[in-house]
C-alpha atoms as a PDB file:
ATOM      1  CA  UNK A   1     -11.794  -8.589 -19.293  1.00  0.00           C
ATOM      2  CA  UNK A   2     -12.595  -5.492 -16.967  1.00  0.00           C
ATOM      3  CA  UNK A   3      -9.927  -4.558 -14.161  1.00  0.00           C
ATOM      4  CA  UNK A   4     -11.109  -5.692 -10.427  1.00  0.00           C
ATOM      5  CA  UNK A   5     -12.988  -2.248  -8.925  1.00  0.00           C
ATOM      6  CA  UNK A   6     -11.359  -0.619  -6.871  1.00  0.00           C
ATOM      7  CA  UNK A   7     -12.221   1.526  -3.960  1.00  0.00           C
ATOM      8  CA  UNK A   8     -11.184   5.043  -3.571  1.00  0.00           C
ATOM      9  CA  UNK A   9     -10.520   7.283  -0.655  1.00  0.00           C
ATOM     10  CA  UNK A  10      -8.389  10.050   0.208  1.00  0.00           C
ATOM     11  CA  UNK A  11      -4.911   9.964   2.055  1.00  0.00           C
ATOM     12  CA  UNK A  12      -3.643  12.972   3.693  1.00  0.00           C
ATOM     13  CA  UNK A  13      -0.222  12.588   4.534  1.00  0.00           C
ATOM     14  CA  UNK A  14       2.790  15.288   5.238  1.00  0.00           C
ATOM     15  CA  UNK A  15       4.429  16.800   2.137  1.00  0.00           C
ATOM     16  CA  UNK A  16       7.878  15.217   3.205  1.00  0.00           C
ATOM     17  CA  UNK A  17       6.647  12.075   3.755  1.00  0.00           C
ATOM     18  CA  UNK A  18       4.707  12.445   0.230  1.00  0.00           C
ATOM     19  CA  UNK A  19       8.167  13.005  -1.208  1.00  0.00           C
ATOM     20  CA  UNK A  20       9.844   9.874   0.298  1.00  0.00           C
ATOM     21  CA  UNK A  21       7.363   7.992  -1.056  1.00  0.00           C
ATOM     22  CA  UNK A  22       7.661   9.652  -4.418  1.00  0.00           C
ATOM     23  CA  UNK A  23      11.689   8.504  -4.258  1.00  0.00           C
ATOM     24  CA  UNK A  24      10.813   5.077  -3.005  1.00  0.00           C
ATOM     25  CA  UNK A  25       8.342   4.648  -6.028  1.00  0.00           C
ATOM     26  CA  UNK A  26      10.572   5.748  -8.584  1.00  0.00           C
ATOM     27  CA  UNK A  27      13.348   3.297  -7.272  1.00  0.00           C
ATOM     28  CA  UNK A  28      10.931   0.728  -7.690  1.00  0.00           C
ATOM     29  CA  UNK A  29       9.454   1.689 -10.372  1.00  0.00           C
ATOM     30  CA  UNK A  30       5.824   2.196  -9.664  1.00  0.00           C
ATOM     31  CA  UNK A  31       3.779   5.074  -9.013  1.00  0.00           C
ATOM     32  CA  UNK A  32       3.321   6.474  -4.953  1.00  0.00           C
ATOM     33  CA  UNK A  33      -0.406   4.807  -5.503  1.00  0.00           C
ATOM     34  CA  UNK A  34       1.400   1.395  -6.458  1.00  0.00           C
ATOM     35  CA  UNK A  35       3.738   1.467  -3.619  1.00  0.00           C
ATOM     36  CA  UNK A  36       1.279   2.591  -0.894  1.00  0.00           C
ATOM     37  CA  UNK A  37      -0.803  -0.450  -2.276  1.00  0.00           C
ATOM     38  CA  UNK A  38       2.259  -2.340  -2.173  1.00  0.00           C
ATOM     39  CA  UNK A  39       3.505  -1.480   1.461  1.00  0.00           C
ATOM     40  CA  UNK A  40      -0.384  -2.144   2.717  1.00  0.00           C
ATOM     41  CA  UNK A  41      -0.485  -5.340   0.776  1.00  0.00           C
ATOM     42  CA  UNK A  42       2.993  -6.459   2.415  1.00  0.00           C
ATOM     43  CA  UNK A  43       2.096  -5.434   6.085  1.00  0.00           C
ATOM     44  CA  UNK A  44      -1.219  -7.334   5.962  1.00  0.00           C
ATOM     45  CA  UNK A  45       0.599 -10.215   4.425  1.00  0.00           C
ATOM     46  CA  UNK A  46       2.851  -9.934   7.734  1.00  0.00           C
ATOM     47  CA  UNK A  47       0.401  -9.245  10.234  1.00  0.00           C
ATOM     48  CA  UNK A  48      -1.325 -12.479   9.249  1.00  0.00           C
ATOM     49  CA  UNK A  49       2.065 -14.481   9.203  1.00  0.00           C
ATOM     50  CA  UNK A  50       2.698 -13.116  12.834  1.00  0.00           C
ATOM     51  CA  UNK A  51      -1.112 -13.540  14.138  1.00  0.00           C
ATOM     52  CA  UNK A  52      -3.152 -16.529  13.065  1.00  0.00           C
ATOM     53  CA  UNK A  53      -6.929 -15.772  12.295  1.00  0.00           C
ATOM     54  CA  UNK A  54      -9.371 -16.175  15.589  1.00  0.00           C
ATOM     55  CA  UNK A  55     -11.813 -18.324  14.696  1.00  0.00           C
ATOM     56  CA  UNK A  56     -15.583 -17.482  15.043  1.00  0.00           C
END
């Protein structure tokens, strides 16, 4: 079974916040890509917890 496709685009971000995420990762054992998707995938979760969907 093929992986879903992903989409690719580029993140510029400050070298010490690139090496917070590289500690965070490594806590949780995932790679900075896996935790950035992570940490997107939670906030959205959350955003649509907080604010229902306006219909139309």
């Amino acid at each position: 079974m093929a992986a879903p496709e992903r989409k690719p685009f580029l993140l510029r971000i400050p070298p010490d916040l690139w090496k917070e995420l590289e500690k965070w990762a490594a806590d949780d054992l995932r790679s900075v890509n896996g935790q950035i998707e992570y940490l997107l995938r939670q906030a959205v979760a959350k955003r649509k917890r907080e604010k229902p969907e306006e219909e139309g």
